[in-house]
C-alpha atoms as a PDB file:
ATOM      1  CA  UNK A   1     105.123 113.704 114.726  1.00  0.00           C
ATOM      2  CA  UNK A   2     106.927 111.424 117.778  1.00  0.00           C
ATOM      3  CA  UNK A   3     107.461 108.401 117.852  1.00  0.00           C
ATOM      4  CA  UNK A   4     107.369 105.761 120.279  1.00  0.00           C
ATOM      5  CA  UNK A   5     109.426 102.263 120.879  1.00  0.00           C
ATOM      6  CA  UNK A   6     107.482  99.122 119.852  1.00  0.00           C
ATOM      7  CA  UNK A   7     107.850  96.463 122.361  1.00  0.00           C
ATOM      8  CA  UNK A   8     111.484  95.545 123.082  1.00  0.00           C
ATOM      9  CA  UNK A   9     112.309  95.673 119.315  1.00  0.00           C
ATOM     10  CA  UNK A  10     114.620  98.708 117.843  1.00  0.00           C
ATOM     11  CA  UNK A  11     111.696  99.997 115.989  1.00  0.00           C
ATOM     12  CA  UNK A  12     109.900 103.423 116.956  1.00  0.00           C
ATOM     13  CA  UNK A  13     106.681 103.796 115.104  1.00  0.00           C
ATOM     14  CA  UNK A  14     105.327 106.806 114.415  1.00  0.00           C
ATOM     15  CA  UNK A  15     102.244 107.829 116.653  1.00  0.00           C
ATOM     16  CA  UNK A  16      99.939 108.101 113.746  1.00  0.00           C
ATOM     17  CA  UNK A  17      99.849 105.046 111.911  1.00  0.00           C
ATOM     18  CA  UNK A  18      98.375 104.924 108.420  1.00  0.00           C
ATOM     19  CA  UNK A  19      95.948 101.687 107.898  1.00  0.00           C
ATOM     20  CA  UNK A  20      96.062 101.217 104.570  1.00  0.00           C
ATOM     21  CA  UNK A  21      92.777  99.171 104.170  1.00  0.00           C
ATOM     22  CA  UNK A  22      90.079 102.316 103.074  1.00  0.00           C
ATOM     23  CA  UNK A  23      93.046 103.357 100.921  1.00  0.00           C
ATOM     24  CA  UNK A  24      91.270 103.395  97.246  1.00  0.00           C
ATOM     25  CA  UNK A  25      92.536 101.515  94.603  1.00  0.00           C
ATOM     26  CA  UNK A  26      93.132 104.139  92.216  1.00  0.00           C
ATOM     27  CA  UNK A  27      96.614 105.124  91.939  1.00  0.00           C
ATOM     28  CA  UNK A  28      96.277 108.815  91.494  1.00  0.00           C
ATOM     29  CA  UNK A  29      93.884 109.283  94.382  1.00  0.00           C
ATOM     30  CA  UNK A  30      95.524 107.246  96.885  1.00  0.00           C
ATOM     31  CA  UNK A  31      99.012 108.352  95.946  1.00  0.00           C
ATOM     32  CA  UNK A  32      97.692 111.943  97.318  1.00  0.00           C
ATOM     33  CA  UNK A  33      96.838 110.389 100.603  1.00  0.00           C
ATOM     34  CA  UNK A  34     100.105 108.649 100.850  1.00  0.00           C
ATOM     35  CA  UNK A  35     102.060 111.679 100.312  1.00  0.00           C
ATOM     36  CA  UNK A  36     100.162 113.517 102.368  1.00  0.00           C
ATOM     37  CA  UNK A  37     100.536 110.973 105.547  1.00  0.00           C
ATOM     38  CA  UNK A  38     104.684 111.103 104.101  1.00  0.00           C
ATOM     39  CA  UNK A  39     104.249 115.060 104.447  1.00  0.00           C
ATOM     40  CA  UNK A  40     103.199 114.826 108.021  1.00  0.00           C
ATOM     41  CA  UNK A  41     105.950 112.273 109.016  1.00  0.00           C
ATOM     42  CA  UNK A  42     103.299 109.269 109.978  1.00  0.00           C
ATOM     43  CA  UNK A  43     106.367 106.553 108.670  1.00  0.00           C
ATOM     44  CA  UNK A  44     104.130 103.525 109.818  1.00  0.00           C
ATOM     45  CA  UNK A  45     102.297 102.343 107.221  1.00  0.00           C
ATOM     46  CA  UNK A  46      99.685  98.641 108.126  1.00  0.00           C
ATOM     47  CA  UNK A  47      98.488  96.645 105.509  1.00  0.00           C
ATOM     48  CA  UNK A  48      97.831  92.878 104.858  1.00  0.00           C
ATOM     49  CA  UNK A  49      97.926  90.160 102.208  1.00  0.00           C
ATOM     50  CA  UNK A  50      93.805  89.465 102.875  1.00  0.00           C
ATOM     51  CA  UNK A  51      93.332  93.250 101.699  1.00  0.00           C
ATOM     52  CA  UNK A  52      91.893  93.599  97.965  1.00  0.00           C
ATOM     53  CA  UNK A  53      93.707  90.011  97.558  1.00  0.00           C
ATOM     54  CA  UNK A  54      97.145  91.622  97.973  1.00  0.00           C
ATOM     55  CA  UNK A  55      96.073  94.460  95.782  1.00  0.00           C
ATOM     56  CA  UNK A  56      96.858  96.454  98.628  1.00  0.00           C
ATOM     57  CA  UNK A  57      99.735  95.090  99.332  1.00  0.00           C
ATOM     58  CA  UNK A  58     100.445  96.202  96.105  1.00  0.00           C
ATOM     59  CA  UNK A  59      99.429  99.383  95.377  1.00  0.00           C
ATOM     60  CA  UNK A  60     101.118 100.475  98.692  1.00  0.00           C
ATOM     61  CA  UNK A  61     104.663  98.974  97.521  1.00  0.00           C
ATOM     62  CA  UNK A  62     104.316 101.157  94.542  1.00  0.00           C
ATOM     63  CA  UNK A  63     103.157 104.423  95.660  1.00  0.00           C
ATOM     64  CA  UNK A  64     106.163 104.131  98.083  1.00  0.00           C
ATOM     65  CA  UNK A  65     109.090 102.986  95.631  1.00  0.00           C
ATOM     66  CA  UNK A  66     111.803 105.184  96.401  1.00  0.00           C
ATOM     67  CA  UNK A  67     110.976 106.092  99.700  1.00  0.00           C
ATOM     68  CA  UNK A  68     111.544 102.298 101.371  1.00  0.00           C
ATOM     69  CA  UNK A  69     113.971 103.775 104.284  1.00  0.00           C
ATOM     70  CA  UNK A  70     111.696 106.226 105.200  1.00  0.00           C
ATOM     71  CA  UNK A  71     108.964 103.968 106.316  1.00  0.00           C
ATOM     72  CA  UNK A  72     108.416 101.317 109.071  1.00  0.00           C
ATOM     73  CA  UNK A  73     106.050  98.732 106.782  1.00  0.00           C
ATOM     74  CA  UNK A  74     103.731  96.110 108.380  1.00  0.00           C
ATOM     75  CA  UNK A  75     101.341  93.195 106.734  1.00  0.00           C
ATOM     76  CA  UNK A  76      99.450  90.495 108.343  1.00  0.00           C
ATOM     77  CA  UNK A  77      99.464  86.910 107.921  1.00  0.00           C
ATOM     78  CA  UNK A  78      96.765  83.800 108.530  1.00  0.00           C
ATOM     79  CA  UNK A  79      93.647  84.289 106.322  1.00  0.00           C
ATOM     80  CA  UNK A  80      94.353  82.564 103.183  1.00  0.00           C
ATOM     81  CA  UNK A  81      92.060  83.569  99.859  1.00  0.00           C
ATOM     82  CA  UNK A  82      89.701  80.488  99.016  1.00  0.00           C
ATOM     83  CA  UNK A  83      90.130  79.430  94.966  1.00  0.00           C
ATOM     84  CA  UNK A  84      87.178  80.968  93.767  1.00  0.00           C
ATOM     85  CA  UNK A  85      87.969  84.128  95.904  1.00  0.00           C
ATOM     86  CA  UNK A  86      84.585  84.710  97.443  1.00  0.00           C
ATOM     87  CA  UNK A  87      85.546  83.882 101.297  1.00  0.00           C
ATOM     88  CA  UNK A  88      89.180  82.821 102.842  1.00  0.00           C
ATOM     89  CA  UNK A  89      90.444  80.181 105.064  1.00  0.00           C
ATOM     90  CA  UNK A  90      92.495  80.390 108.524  1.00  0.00           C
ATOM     91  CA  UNK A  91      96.038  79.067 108.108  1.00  0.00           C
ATOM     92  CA  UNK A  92      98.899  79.750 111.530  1.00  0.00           C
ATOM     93  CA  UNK A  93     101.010  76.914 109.830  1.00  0.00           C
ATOM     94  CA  UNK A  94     104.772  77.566 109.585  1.00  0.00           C
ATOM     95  CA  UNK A  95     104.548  76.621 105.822  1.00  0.00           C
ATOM     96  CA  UNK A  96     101.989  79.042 105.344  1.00  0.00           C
ATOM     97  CA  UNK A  97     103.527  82.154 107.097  1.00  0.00           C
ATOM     98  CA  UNK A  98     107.039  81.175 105.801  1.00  0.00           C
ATOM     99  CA  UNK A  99     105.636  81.095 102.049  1.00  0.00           C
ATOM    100  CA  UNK A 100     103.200  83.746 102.698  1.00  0.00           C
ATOM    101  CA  UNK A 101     106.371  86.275 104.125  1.00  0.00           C
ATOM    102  CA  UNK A 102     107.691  85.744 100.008  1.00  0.00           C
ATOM    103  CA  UNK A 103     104.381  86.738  98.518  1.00  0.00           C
ATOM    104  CA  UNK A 104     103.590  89.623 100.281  1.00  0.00           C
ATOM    105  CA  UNK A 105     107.391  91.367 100.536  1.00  0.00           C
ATOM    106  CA  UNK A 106     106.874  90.805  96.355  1.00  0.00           C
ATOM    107  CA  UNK A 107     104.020  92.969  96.220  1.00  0.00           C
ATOM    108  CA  UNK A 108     105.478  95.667  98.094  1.00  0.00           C
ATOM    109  CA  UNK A 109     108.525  95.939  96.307  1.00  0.00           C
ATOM    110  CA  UNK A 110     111.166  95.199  99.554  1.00  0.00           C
ATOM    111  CA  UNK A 111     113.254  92.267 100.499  1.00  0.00           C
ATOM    112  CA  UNK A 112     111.924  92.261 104.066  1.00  0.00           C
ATOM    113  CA  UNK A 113     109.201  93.905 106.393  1.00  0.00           C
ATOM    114  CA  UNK A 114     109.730  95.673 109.136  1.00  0.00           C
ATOM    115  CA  UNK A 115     106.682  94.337 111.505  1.00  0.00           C
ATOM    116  CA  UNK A 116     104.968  90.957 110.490  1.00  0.00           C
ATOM    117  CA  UNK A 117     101.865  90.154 112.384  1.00  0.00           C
ATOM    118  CA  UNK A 118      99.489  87.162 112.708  1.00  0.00           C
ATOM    119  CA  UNK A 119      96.106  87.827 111.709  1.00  0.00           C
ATOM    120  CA  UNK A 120      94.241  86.896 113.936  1.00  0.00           C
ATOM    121  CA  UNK A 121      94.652  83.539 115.931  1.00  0.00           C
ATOM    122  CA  UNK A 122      92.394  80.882 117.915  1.00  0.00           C
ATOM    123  CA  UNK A 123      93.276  78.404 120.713  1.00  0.00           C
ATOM    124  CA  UNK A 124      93.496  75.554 118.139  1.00  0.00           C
ATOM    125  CA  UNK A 125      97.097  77.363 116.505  1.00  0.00           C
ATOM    126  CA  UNK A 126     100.033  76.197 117.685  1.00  0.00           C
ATOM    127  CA  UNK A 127     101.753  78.779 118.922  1.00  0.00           C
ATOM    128  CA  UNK A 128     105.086  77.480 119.280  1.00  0.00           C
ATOM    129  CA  UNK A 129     104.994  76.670 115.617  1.00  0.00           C
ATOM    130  CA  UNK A 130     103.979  80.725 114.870  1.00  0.00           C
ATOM    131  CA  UNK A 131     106.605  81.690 117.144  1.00  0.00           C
ATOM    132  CA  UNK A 132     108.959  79.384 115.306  1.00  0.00           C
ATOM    133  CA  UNK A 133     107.984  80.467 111.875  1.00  0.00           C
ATOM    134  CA  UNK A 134     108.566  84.338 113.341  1.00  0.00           C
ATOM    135  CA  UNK A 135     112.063  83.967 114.886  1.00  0.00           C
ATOM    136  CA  UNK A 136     113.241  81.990 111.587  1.00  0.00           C
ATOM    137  CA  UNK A 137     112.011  84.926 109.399  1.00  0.00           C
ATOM    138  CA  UNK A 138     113.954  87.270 111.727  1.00  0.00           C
ATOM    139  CA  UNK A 139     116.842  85.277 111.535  1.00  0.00           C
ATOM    140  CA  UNK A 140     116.935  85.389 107.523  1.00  0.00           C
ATOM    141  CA  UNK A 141     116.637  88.941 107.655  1.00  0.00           C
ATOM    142  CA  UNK A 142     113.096  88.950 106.313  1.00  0.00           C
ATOM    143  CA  UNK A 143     111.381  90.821 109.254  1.00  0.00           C
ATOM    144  CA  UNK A 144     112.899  92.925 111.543  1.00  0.00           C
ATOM    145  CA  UNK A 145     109.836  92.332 114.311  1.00  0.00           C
ATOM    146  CA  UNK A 146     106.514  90.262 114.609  1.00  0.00           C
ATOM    147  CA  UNK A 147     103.240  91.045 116.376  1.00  0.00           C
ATOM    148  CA  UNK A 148      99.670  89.384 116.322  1.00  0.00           C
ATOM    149  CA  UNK A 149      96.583  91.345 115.224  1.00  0.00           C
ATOM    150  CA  UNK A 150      93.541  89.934 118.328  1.00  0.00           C
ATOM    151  CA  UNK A 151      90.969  91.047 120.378  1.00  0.00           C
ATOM    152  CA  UNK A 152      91.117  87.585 122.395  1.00  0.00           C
ATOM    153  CA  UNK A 153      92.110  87.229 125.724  1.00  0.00           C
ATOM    154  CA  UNK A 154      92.926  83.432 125.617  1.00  0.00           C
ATOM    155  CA  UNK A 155      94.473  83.856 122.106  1.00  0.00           C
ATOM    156  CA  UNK A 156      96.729  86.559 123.924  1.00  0.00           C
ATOM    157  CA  UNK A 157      97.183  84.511 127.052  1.00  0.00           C
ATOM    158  CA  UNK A 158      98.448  81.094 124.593  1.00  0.00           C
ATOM    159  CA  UNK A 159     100.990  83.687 122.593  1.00  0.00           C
ATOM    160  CA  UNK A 160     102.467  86.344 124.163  1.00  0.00           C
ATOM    161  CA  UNK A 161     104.380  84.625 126.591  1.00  0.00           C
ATOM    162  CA  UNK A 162     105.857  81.830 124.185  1.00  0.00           C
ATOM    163  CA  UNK A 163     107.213  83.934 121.733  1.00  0.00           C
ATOM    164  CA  UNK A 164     109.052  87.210 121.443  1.00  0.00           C
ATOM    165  CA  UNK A 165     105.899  89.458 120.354  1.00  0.00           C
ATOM    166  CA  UNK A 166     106.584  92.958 119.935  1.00  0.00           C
ATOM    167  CA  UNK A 167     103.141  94.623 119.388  1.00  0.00           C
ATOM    168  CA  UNK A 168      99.467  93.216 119.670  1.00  0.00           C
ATOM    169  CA  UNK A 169      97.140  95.439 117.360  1.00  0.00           C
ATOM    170  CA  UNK A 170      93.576  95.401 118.998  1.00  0.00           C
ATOM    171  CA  UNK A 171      90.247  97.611 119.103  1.00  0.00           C
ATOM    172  CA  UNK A 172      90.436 100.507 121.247  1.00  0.00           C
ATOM    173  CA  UNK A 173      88.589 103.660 121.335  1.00  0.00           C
ATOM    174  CA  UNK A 174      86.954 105.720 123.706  1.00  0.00           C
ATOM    175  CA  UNK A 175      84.049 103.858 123.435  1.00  0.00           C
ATOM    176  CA  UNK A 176      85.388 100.193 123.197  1.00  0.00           C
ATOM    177  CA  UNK A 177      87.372 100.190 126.811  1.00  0.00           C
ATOM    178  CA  UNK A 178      87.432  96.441 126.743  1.00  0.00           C
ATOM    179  CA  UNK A 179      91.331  96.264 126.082  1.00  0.00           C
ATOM    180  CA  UNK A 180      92.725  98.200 129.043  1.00  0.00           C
ATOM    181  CA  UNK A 181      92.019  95.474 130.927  1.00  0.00           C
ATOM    182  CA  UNK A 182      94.945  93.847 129.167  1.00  0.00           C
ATOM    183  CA  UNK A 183      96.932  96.570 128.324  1.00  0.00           C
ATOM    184  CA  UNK A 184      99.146  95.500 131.637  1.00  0.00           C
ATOM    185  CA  UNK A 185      99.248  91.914 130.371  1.00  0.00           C
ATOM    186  CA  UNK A 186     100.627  92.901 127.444  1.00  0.00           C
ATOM    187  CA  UNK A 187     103.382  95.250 129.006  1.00  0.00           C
ATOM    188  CA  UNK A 188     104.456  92.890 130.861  1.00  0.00           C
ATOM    189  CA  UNK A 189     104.632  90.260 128.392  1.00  0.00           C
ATOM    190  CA  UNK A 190     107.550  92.981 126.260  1.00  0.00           C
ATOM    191  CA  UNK A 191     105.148  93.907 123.629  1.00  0.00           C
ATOM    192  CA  UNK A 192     103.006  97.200 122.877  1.00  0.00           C
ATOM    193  CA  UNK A 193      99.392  98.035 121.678  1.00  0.00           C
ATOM    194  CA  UNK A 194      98.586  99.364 118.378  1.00  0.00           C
ATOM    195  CA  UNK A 195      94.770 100.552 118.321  1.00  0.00           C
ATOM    196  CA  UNK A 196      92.706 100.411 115.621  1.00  0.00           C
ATOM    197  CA  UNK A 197      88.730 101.678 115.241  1.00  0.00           C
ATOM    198  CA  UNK A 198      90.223 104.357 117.181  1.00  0.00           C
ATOM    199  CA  UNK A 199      86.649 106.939 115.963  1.00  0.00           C
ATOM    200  CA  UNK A 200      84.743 103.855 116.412  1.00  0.00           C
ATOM    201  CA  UNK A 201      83.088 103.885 112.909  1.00  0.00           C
ATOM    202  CA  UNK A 202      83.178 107.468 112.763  1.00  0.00           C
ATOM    203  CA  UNK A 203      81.032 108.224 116.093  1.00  0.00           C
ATOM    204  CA  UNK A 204      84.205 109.918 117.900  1.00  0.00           C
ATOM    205  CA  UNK A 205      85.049 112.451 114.888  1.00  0.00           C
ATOM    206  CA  UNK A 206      83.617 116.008 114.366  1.00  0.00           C
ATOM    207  CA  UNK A 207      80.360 114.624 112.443  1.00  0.00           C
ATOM    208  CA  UNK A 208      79.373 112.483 115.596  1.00  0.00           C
ATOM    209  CA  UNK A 209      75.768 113.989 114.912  1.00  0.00           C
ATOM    210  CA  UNK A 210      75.601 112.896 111.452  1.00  0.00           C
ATOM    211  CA  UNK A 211      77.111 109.443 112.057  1.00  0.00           C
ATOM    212  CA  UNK A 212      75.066 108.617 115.273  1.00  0.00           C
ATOM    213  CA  UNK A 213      72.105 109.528 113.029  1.00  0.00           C
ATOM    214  CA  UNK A 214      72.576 106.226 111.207  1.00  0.00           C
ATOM    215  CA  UNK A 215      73.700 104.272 114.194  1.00  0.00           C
ATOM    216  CA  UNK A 216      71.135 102.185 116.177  1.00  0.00           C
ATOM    217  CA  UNK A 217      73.532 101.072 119.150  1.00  0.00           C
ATOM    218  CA  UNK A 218      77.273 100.356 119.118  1.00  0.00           C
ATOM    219  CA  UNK A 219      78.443  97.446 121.382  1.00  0.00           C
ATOM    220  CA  UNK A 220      76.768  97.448 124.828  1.00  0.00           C
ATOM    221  CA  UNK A 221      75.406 101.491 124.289  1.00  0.00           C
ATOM    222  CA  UNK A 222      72.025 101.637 124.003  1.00  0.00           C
ATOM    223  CA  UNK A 223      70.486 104.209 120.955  1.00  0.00           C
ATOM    224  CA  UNK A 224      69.997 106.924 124.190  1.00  0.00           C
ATOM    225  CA  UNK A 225      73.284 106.028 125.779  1.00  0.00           C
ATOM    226  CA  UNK A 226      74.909 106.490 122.739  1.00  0.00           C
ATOM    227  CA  UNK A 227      73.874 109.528 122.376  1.00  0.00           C
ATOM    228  CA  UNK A 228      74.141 111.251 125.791  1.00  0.00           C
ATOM    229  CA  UNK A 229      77.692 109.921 126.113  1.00  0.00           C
ATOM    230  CA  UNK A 230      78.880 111.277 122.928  1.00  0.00           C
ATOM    231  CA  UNK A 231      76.679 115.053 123.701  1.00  0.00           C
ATOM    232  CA  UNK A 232      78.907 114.970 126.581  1.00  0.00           C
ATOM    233  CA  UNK A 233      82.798 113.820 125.241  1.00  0.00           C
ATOM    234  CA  UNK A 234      81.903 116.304 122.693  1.00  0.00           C
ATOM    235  CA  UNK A 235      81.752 119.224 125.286  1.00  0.00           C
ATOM    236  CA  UNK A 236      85.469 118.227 126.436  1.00  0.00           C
ATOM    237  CA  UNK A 237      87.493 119.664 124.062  1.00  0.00           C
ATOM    238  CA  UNK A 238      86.782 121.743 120.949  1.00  0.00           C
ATOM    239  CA  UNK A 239      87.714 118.642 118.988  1.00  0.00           C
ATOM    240  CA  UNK A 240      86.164 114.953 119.591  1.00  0.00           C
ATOM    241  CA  UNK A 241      88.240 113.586 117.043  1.00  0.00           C
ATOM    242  CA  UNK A 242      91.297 115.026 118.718  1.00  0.00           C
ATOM    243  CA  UNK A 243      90.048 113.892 121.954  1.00  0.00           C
ATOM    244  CA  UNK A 244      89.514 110.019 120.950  1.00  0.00           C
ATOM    245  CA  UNK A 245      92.858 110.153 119.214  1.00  0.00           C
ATOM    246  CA  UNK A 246      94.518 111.422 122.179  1.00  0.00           C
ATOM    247  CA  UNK A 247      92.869 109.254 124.802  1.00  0.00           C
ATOM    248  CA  UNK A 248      94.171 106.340 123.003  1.00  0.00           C
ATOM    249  CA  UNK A 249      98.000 107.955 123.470  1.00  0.00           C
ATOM    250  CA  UNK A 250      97.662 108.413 126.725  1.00  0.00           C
ATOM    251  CA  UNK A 251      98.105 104.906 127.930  1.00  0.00           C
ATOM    252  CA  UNK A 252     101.910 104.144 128.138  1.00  0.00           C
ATOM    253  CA  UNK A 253     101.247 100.597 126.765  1.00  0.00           C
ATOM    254  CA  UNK A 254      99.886 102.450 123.447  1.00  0.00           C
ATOM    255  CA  UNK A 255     102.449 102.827 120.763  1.00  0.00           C
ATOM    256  CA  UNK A 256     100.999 103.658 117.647  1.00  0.00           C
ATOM    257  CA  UNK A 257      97.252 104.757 117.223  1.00  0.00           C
ATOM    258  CA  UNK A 258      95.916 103.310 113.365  1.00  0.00           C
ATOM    259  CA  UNK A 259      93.520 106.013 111.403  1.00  0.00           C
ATOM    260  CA  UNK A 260      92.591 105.239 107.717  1.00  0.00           C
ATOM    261  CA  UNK A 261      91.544 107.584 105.159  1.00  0.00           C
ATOM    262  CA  UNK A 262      89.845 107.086 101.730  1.00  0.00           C
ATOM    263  CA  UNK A 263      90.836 110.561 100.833  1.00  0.00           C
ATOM    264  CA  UNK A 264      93.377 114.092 101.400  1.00  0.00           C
ATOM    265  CA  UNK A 265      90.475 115.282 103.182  1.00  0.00           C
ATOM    266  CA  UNK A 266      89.986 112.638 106.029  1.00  0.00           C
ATOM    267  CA  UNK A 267      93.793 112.254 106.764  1.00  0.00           C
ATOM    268  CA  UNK A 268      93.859 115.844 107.098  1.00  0.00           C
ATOM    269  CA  UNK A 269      91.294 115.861 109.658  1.00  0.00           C
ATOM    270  CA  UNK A 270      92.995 113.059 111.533  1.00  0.00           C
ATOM    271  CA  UNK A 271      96.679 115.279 111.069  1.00  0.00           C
ATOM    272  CA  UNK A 272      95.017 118.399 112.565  1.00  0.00           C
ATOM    273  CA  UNK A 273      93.668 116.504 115.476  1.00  0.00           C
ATOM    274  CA  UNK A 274      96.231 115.398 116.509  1.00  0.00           C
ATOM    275  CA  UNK A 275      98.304 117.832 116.586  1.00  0.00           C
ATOM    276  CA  UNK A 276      95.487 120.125 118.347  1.00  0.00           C
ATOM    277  CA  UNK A 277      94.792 119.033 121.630  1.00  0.00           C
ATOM    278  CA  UNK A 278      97.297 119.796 124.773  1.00  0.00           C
ATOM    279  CA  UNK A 279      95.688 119.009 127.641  1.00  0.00           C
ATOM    280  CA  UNK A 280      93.369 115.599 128.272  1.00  0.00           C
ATOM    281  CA  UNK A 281      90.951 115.428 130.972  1.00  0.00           C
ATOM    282  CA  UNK A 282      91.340 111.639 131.314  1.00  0.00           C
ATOM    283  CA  UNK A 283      89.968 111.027 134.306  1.00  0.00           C
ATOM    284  CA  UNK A 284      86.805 112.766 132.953  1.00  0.00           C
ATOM    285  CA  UNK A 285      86.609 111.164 129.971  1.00  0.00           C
ATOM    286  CA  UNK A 286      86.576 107.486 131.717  1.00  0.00           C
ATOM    287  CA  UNK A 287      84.014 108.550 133.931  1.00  0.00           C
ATOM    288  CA  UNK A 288      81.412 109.374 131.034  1.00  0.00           C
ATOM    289  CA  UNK A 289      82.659 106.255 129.036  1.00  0.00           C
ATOM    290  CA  UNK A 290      81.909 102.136 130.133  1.00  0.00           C
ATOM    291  CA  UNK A 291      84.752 100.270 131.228  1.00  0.00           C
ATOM    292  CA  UNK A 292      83.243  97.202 129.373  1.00  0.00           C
ATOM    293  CA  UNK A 293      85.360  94.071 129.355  1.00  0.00           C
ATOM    294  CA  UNK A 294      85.549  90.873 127.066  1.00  0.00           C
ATOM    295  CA  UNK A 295      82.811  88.536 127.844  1.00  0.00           C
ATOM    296  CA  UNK A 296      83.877  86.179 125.241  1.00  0.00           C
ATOM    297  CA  UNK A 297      87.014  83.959 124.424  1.00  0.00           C
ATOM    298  CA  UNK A 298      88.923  84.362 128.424  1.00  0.00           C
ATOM    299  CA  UNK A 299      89.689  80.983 128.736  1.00  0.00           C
END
């Protein structure tokens, strides 16, 4: 498994990233998976304090007790639980983040994180005071590096060039193009992309049939468009999966590409993939595929 440098921080995440969300509550079952990503040396592990109400959080801190140096560990901060636990609330406060940072390294067993990251963000949060809650976290020791988690232009345009922002996690897949767009921005501005819906709801796996079966459209493709774009990825390498995974890599401003797994059986699938493709035809690929952009939230 490489790795590759995250933004101008010291930290090199591993190319696989696990996203812990899907991962199933049950100890037993999702200390298999955990073991298994361990096994194949994915040592970035994503979760946040929203998930399963820091259950998560949780879980994950105990299945990897023991094996803290081994890891790079992210969580997310911003969307706050509501008292009778049914919806949550947006909070970019530097109270909030600067209590929430005490919470959330609790649950996961460590006395600081290794990549914090804002989840989410609007044009209302001050991003000066983010930036400032950040760099006083880093300065305790508490995180080693801090990111935000958006798929909004003017959200990215407002924070990445205050603050010291190593990585910006965002939607990217074959079929969800809008990013690249940015993908310079973001270079530029010293941080790196971490992709997540990288198999776009399962549509670029193996079982693309049996997935776009129970899809009606996805984002701007049509039911038929859908279709004859993913009849033709899939005759570009004996592996779709492998070819989505690997598309994402390809872009130098890509550090990390997120896959989840709910069990063994899925990770392996993702593990195999990617180590099975060698040779991309890229150009190819963004020929059959829309180089859609944001139409929403640019200024």
């Amino acid at each position: 498994m490489r790795t590759r440098k995250l933004g101008n921080s010291d930290l090199h995440i591993s190319e696989l990233g696990f996203g812990c969300m899907s991962l199933p509550l049950e100890k037993e079952k999702a200390r298999r998976i955990i073991d298994l990503a361990l096994d194949a040396n994915i040592q970035f592990f994503d979760t946040a304090d929203l998930y399963d109400k820091g259950q998560n959080e949780q879980l994950l801190g105990e299945l990897l007790h023991g094996k803290r140096q081994k890891v790079i560990l992210s969580s997310k901060v911003g969307n706050v639980w509501n008292s009778d636990g049914t919806s949550w609330h947006w909070d970019a406060s530097k109270q909030h983040i600067t209590r929430a940072i005490h919470a959330t390294l609790k649950r996961l067993n460590t006395d600081y994180l290794d990549f914090y990251q804002l989840h989410g963000g609007t044009t209302d949060d001050s991003f000066e005071e983010v930036t400032d809650a950040f760099e006083s976290l880093k300065k305790e020791g508490l995180i080693r590096a801090y990111g935000i988690s958006s798929i909004r232009p003017n959200v990215l345009k407002a924070a990445l060039p205050i603050g010291k922002f190593d990585g910006v996690m965002m939607q990217h897949s074959l079929l969800d193009r809008r990013p690249e767009e940015w993908f310079d921005f973001i270079q530029d501005n010293g941080a790196s992309v971490i992709t997540r819906g990288t198999v776009a709801k399962g549509l670029l796996t193996n079982d693309w049939q049996t997935r776009l079966a129970r899809t009606q459209n996805y984002l701007t493709y049509s039911p038929e468009q859908l279709r004859e774009t993913l009849t033709a990825l899939s005759t570009e390498s004996d592996s779709l999966l492998a070819t989505a995974l690997h598309y994402n890599l390809a872009h130098p401003a890509v550090a990390s590409v997120i896959v989840g797994a709910s069990s063994p059986e899925q990770l392996q699938q993702n593990i195999e993939a990617y180590h099975a493709l060698d040779t991309l035809p890229l150009e190819r690929l963004k020929q059959l595929t829309k180089a859609d952009q944001y139409t929403a939230h640019r200024s």
